[in-house]
Protein backbone atom coordinates (compact mmCIF):
# COMPACT_ATOMS: atom_id res chain seq x y z
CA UNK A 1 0.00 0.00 0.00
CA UNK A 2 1.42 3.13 -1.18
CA UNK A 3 1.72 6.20 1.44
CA UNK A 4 -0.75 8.21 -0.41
CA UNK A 5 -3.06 5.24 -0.39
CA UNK A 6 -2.69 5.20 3.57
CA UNK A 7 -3.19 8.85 3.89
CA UNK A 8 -6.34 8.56 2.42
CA UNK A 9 -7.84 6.14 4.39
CA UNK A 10 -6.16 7.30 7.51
CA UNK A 11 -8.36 10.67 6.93
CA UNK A 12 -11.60 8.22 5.78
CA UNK A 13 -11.08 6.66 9.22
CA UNK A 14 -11.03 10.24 10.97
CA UNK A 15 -13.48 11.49 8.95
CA UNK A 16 -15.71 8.05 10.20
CA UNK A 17 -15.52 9.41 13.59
CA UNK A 18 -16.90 12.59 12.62
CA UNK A 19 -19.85 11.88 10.29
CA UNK A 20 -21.00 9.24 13.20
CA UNK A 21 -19.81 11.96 16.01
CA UNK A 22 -23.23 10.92 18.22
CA UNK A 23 -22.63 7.15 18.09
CA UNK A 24 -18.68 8.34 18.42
CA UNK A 25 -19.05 10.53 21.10
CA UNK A 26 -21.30 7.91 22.83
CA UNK A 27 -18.44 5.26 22.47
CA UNK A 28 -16.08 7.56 23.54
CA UNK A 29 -17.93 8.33 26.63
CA UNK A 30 -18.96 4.96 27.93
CA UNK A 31 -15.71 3.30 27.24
CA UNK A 32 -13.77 6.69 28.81
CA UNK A 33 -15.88 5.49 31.93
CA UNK A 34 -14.88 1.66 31.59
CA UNK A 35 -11.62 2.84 31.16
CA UNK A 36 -11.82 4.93 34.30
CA UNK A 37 -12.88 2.25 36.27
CA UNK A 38 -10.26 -0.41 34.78
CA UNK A 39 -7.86 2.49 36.15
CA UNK A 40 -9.64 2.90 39.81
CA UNK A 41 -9.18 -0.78 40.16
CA UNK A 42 -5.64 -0.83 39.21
CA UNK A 43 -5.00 1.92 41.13
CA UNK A 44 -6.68 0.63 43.96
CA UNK A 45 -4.76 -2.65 44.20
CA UNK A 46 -1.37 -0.76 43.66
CA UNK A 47 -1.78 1.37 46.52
CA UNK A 48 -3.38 -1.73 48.82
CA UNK A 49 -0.27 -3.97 47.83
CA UNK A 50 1.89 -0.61 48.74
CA UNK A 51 0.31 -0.16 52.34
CA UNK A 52 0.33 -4.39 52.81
CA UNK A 53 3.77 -4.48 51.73
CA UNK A 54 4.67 -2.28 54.78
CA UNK A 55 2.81 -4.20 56.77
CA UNK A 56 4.46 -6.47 55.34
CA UNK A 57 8.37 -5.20 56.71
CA UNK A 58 7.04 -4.89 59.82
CA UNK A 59 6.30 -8.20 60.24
CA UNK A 60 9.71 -9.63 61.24
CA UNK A 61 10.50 -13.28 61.93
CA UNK A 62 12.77 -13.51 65.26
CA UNK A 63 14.98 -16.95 65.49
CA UNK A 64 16.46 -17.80 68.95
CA UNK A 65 19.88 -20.09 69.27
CA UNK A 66 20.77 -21.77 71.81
CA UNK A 67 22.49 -19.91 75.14
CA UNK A 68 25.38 -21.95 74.57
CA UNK A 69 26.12 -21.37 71.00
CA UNK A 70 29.68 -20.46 70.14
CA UNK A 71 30.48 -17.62 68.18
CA UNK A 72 31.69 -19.85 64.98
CA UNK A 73 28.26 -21.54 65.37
CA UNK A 74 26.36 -18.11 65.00
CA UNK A 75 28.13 -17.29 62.43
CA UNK A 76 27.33 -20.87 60.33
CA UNK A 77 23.88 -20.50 61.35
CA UNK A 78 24.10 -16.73 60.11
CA UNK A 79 24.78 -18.56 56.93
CA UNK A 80 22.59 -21.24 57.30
CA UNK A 81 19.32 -19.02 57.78
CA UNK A 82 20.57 -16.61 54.92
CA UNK A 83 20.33 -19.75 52.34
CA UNK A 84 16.83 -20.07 53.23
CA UNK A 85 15.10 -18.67 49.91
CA UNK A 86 12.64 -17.16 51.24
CA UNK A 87 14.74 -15.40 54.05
CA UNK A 88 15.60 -11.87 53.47
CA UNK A 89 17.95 -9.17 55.60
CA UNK A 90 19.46 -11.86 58.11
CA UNK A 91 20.92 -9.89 61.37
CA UNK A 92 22.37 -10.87 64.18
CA UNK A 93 22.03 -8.98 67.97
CA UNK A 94 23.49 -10.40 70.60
CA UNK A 95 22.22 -10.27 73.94
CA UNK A 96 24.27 -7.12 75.03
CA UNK A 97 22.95 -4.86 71.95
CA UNK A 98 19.15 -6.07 72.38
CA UNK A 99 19.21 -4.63 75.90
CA UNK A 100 20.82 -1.52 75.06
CA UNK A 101 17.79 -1.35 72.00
CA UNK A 102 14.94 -2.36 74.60
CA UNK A 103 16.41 0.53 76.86
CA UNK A 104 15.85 3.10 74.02
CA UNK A 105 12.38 2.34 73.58
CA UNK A 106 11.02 4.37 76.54
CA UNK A 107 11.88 5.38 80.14
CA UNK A 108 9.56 2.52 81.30
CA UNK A 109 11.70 -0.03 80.03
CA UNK A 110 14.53 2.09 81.29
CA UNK A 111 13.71 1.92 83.95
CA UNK A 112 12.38 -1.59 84.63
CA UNK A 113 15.58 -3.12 82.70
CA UNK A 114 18.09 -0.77 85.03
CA UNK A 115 20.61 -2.85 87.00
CA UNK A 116 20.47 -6.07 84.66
CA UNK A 117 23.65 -7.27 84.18
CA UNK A 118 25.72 -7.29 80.53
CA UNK A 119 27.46 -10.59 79.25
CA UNK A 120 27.04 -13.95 80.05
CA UNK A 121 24.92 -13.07 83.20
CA UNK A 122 22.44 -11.19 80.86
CA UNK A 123 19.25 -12.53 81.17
CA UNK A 124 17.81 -11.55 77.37
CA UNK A 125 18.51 -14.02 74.67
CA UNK A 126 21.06 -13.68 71.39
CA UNK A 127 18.79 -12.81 67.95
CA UNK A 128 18.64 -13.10 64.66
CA UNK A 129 15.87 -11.05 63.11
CA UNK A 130 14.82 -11.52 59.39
CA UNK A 131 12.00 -10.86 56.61
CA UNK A 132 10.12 -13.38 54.66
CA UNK A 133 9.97 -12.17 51.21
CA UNK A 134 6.69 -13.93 50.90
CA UNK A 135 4.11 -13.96 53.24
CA UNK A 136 2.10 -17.09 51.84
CA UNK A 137 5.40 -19.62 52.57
CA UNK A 138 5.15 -18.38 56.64
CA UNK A 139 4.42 -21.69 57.74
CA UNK A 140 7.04 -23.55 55.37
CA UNK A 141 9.70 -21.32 56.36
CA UNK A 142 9.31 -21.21 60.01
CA UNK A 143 9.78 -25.20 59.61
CA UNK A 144 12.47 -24.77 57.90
CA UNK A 145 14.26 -22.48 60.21
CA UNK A 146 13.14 -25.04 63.31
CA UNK A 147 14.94 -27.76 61.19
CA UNK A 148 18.72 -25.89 61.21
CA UNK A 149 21.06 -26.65 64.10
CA UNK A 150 21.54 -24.39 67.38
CA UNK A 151 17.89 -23.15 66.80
CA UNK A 152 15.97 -23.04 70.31
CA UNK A 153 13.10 -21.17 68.81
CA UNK A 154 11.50 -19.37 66.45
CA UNK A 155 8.60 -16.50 65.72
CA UNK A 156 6.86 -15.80 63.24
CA UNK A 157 2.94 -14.14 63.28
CA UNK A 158 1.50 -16.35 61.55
CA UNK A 159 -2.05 -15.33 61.55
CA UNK A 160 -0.59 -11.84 60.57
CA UNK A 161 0.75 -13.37 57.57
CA UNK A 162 -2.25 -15.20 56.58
CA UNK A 163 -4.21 -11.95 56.62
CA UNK A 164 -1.74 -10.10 54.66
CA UNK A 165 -1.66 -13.27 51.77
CA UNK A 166 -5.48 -13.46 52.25
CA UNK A 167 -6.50 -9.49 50.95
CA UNK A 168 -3.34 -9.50 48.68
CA UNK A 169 -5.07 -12.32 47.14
CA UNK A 170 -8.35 -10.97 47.33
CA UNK A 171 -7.03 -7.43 45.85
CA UNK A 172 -5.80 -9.46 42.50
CA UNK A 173 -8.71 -12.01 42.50
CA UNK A 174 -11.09 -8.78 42.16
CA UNK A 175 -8.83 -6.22 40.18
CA UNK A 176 -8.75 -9.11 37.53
CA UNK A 177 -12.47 -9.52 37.77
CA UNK A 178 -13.53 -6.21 37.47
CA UNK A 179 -11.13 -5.64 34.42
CA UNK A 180 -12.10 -8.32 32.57
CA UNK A 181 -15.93 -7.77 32.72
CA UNK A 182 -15.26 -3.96 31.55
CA UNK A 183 -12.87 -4.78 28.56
CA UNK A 184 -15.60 -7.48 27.40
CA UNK A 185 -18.00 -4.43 27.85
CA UNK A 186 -15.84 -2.03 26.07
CA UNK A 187 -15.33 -4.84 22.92
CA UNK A 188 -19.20 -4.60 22.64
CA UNK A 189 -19.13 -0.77 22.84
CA UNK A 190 -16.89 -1.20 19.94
CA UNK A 191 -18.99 -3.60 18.00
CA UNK A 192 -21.77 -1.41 17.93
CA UNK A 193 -19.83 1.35 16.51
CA UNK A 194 -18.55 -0.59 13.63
CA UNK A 195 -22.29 -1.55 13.06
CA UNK A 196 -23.56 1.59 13.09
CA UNK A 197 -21.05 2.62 10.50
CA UNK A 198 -20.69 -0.30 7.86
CA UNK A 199 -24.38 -0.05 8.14
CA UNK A 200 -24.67 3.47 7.19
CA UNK A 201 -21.82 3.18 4.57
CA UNK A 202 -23.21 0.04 2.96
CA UNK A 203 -23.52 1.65 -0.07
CA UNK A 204 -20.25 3.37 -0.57
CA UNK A 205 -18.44 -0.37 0.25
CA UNK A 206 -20.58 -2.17 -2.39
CA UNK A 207 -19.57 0.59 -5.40
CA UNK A 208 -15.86 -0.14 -3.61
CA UNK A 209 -16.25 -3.99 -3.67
CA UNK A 210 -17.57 -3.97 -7.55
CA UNK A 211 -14.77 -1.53 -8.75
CA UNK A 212 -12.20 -4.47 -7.50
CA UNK A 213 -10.83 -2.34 -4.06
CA UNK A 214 -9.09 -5.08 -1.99
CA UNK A 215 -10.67 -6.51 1.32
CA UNK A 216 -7.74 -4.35 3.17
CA UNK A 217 -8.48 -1.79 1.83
CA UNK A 218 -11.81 -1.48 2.74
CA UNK A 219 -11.22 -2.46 6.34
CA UNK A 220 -8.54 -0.05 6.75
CA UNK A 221 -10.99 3.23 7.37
CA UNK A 222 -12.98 1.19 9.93
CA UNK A 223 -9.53 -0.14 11.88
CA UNK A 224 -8.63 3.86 12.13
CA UNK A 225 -11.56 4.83 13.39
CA UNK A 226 -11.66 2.37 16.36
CA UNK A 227 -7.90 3.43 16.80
CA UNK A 228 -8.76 7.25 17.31
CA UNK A 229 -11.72 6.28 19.78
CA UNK A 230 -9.82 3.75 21.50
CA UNK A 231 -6.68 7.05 21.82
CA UNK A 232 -9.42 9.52 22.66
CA UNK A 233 -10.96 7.47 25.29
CA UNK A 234 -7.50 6.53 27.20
CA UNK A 235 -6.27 10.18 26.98
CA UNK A 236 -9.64 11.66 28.50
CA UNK A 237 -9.21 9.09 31.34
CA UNK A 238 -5.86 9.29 31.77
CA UNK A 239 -6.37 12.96 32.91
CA UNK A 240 -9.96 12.72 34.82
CA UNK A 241 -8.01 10.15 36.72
CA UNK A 242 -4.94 11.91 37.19
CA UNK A 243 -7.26 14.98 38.76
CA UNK A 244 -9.66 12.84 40.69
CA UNK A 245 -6.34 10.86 42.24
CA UNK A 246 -5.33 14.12 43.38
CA UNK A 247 -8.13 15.75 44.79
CA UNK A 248 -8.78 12.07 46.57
CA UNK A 249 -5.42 12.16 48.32
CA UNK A 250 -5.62 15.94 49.22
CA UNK A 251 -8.73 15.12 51.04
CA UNK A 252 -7.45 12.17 52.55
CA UNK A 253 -4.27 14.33 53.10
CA UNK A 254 -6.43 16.78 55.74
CA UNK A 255 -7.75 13.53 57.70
CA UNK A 256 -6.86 13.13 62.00
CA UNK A 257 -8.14 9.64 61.57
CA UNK A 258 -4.69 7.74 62.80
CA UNK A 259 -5.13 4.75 60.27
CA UNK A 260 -6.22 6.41 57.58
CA UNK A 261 -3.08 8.88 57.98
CA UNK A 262 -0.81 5.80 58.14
CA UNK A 263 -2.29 4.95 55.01
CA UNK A 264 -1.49 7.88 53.00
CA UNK A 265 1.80 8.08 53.81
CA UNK A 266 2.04 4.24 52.23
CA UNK A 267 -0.08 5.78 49.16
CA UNK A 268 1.51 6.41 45.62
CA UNK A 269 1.62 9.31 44.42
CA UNK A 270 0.01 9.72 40.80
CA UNK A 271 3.31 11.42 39.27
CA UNK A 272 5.43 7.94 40.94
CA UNK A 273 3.28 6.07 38.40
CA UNK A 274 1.81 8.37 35.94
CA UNK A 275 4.35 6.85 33.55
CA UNK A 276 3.06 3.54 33.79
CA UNK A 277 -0.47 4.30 34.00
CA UNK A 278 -0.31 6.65 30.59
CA UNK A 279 1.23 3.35 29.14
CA UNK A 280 -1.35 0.91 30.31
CA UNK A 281 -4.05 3.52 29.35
CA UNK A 282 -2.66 4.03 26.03
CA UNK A 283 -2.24 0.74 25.31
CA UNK A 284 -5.22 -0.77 26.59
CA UNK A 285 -7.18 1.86 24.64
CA UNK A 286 -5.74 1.54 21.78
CA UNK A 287 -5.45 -2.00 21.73
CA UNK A 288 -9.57 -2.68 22.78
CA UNK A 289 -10.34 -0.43 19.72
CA UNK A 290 -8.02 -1.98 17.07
CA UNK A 291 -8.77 -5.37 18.44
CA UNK A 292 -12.54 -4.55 18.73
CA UNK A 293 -13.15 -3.12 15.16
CA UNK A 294 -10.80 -6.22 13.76
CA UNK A 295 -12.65 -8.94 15.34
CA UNK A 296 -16.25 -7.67 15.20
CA UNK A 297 -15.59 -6.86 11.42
CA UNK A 298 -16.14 -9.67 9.92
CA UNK A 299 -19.55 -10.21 11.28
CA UNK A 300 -21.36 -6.76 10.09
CA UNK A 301 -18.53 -6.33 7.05
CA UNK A 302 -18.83 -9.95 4.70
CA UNK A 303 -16.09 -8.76 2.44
């Protein structure tokens, strides 16, 4: 196809939109909403895997060694624990240091640990203190750790992990859910449109057909035109959501509530991930009106 052959379909396919600018505008406008809500959800489960995930660092796993462990046995089971794979940001405090921490927390504890003694007469226990880089394998890892040599104990909240895998999995299950059903819904949005328009232009593609014009070339118009609303749509949501984002966090931003002020200082910004949105918008956009004029085509277009 020769570039002056593309040009003029690429401005057939624009000039599509505009004759049907009603059943356009109404395209543009209900899949701009899917769209918007495809981008709610996604932000939604970014910024609840943000907040869970530090949740998630707080949740440290403690091992205990023995009392007699020698120092060349910490430091193999130092090793040991780091080997783990799902063991993350192994350290080691001995007894001496964790009293020293405890005694920072407050003048209570100051107060109540004053006069214990350092070194071997110190009552606290040696620690290592790790991460579990996945929540779900809590159980598995806390037998493996209970399996390694010079281990007395180990602790690991269990039922706060389970929580954390349970609305991380919850999050997805429903993100996925909710953005399937609205790209199905936006495919039909697109259907109609190329309905609409081979019907009205029935005509014009049977004096193309009997003049010899290839099947490509026919299609080409109605591929351009679900391009440019498929663009249209993910730009106008891109920036509705941008601005509602913002105005959502500045009122969040002005809230005494204790949790919810925990949670917005976990919360993305839009500008951390405005790249990546603009790409998923684009794409998606793009992508459900290509995809939606080329499969629905041959149904309503028997050429």
């Amino acid at each position: 196809m020769s570039f002056g052959s593309f040009m003029y379909l690429f401005k057939e396919g624009f000039k599509n939109v505009w004759v049907n600018r009603l059943m356009s505008f109404a395209s543009i406008g209900t899949l701009m909403a899917c769209m918007l809500l495809i981008g709610g959800s996604l932000l939604l489960s970014l910024n609840v895997n943000t907040i869970i995930g530090s949740v998630e660092q707080q949740n440290e796993a403690v091992v205990y060694p023995n009392d007699e462990i020698t120092d060349e046995e910490i430091r193999e089971l130092d090793t040991q624990i780091s080997l783990i794979e799902n063991v993350t940001d192994v350290i080691f405090i001995d007894k001496d240091q964790l009293l020293a921490e405890t005694m920072a927390k407050g003048d209570e504890l100051a107060k109540a640990m004053e006069g214990l003694p350092l070194g071997e007469d110190n009552p606290l226990q040696n620690t290592f203190r790790l991460r579990l880089k996945d929540q779900a394998l809590a159980v598995e890892t806390k037998s493996e750790l209970e399996s390694l040599d010079h281990v007395a104990e180990v602790y690991i909240q269990l039922d706060l992990a389970e929580t954390i895998t349970s609305i991380k999995r919850a999050v997805s299950l429903s993100g996925f859910t909710i953005v399937a059903i609205l790209v199905v819904v936006s495919l039909v949005i697109i259907a109609n449109t190329i309905k609409v328009t081979v019907f009205n232009r029935r005509k014009e593609i049977n004096i193309m057909k009997s003049v010899g014009a290839t099947s490509a070339f026919i299609r080409m118009p109605f591929l351009i035109e679900g391009f440019f609303i498929g663009l249209m749509s993910a730009l106008m949501a891109f920036g509705l959501l941008w601005l509602g984002y913002n105005y959502i966090m500045l009122a969040i931003s002005t809230s005494r509530t204790g949790w919810i002020k925990t949670a917005y200082e976990n919360m993305l910004t839009f500008r951390q991930i405005a790249l990546q949105m603009f790409i998923y918008f684009s794409a998606g956009g793009i992508g459900i009106g290509v995809f939606g004029s080329m499969f629905f085509m041959n149904k309503y277009l028997k050429v």
